[in-house]
N, C-alpha and C. Protein backbone atom coordinates (compact mmCIF):
# COMPACT_ATOMS: atom_id res chain seq x y z
N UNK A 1 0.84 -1.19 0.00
CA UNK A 1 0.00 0.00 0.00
C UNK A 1 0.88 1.24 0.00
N UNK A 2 0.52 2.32 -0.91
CA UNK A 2 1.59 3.25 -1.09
C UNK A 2 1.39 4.32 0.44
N UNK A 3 2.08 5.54 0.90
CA UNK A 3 2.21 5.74 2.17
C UNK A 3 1.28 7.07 1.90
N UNK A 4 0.35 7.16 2.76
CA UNK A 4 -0.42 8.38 2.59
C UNK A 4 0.08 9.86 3.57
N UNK A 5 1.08 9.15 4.07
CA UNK A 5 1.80 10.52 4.90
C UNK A 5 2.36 11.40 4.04
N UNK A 6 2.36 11.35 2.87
CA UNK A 6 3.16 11.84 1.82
C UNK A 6 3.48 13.61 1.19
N UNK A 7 2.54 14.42 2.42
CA UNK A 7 2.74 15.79 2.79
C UNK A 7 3.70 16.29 3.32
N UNK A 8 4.27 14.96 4.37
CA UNK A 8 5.66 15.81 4.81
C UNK A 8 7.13 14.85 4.00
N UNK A 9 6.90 14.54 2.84
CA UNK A 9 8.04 13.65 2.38
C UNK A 9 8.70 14.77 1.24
N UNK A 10 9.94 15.12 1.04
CA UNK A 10 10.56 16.08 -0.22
C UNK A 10 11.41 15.07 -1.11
N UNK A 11 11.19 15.52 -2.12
CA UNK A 11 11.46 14.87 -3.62
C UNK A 11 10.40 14.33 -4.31
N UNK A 12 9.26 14.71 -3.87
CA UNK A 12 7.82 13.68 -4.85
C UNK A 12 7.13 14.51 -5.93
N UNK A 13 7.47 14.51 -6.64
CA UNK A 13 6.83 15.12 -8.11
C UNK A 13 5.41 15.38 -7.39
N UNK A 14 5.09 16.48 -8.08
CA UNK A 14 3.87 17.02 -7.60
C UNK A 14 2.61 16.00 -8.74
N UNK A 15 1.21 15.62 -8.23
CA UNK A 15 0.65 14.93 -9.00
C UNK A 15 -0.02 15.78 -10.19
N UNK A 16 -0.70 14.74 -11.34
CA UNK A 16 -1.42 15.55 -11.82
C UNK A 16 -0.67 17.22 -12.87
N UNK A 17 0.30 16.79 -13.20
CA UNK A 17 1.25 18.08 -13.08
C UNK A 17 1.17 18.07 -14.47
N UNK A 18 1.51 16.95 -15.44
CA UNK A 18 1.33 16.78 -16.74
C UNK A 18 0.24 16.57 -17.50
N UNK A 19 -0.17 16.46 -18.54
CA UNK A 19 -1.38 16.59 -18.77
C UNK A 19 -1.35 15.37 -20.71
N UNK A 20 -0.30 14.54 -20.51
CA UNK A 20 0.04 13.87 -21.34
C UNK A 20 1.46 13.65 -20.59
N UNK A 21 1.32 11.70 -20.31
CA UNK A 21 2.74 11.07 -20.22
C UNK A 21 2.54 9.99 -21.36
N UNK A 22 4.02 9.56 -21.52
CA UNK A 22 4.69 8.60 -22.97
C UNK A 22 4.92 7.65 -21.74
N UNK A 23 4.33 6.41 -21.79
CA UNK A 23 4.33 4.88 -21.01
C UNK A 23 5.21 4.06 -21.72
N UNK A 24 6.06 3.05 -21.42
CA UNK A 24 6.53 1.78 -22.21
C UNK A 24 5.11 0.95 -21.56
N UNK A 25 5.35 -0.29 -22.61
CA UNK A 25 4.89 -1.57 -22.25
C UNK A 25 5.02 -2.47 -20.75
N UNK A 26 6.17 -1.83 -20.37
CA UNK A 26 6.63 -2.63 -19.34
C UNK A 26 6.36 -2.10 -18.06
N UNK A 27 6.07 -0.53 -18.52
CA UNK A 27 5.28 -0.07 -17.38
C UNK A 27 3.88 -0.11 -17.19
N UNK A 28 2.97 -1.08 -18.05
CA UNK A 28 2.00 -1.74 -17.16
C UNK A 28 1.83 -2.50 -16.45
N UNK A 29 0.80 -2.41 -15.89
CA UNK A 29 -0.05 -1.62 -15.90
C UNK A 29 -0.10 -0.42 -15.38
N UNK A 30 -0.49 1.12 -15.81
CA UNK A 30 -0.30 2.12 -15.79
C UNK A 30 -1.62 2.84 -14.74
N UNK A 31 -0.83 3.70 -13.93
CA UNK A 31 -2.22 3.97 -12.82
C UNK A 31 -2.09 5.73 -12.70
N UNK A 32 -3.13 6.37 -12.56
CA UNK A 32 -2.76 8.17 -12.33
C UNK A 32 -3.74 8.35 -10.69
N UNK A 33 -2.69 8.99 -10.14
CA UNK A 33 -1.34 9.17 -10.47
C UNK A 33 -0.28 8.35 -10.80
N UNK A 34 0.92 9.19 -10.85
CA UNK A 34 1.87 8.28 -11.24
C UNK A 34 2.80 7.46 -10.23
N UNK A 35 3.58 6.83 -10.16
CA UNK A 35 4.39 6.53 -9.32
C UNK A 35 5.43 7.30 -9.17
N UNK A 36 5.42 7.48 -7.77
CA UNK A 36 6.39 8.72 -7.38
C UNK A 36 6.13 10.01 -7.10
N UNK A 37 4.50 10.49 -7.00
CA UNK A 37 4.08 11.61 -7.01
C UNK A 37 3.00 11.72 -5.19
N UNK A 38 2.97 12.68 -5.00
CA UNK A 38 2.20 13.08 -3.33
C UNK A 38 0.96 12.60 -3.61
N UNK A 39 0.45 12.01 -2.80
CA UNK A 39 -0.98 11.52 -2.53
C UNK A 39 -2.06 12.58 -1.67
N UNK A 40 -1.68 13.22 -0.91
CA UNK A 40 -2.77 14.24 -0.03
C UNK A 40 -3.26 14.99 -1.26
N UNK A 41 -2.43 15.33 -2.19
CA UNK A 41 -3.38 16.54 -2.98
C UNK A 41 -3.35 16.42 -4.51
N UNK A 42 -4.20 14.91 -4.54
CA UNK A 42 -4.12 14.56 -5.61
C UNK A 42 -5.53 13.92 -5.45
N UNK A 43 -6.34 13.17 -6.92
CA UNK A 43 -7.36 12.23 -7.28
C UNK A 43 -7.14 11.26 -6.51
N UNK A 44 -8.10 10.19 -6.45
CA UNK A 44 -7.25 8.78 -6.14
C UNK A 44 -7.07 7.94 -7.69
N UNK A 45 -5.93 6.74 -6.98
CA UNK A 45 -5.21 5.83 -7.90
C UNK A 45 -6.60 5.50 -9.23
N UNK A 46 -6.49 5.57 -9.60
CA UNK A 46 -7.07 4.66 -11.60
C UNK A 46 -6.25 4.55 -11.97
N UNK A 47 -6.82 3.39 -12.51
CA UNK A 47 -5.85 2.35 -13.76
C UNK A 47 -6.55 2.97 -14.82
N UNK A 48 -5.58 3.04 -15.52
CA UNK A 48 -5.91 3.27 -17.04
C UNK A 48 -5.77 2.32 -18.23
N UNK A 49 -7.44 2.37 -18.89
CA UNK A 49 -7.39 1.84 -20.21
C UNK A 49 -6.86 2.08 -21.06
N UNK A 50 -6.38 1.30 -22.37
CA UNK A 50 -6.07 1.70 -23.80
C UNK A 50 -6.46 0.93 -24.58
N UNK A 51 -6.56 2.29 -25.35
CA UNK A 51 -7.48 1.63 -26.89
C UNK A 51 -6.44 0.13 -27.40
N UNK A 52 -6.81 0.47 -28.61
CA UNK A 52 -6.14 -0.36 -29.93
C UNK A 52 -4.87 0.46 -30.58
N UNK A 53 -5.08 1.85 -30.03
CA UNK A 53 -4.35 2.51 -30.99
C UNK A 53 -3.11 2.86 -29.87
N UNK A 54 -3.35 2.60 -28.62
CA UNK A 54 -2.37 2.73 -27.42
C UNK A 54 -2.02 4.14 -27.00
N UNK A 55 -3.57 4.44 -26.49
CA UNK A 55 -4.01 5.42 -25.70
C UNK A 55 -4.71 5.48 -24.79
N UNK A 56 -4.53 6.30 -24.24
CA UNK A 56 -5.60 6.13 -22.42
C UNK A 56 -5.58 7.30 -22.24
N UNK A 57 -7.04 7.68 -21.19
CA UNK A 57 -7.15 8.87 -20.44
C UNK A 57 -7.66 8.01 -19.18
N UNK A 58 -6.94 9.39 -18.29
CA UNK A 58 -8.00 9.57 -16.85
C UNK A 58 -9.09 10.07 -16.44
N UNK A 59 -9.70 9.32 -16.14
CA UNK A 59 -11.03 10.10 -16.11
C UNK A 59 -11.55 11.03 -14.68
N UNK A 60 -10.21 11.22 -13.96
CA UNK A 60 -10.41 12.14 -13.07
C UNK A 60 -10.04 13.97 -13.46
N UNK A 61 -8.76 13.48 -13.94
CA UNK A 61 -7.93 14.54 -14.43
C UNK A 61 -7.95 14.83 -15.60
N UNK A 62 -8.14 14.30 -16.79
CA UNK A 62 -8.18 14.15 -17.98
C UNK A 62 -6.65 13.80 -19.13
N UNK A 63 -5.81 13.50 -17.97
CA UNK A 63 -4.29 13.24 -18.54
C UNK A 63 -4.32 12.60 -19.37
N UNK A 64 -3.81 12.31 -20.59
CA UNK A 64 -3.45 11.02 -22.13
C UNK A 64 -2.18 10.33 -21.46
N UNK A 65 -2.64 8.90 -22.04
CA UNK A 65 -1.26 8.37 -21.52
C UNK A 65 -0.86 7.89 -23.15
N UNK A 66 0.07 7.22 -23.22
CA UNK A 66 0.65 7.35 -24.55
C UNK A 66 1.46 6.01 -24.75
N UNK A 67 1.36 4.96 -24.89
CA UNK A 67 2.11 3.78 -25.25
C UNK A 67 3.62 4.39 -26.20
N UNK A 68 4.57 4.41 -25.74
CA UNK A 68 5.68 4.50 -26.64
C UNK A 68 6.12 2.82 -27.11
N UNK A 69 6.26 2.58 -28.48
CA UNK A 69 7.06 1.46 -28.65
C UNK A 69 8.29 1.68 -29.14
């Protein structure tokens, strides 16, 4: 379970910050936020779908995720 104290931790990418990330394959399954980013002031975790064409949105935030091959 990721740590929800995560207000007083420094170095965590702020969430939600991008509004389009480029994924590999290997980083699925893919969840927004991302890994590595503060939890107090953010959505909660979704997994994200992709099409056929190897795309996804969030449907909290509205971020694109982007399959790179």
């Amino acid at each position: 379970m990721p740590n929800p104290n995560t207000a007083t931790q420094t170095g965590l990418k702020q969430p939600n910050a991008q509004n389009r990330y480029e994924v590999r394959c290997s980083d699925l399954p893919v969840h927004c936020p991302m890994p590595g980013s503060s939890l107090w002031n953010s959505h909660p975790r979704v997994f994200i779908a992709f099409d056929s064409n190897g795309r996804g949105r969030c449907s909290y935030c509205g971020a694109e995720y982007v399959i790179k091959i």
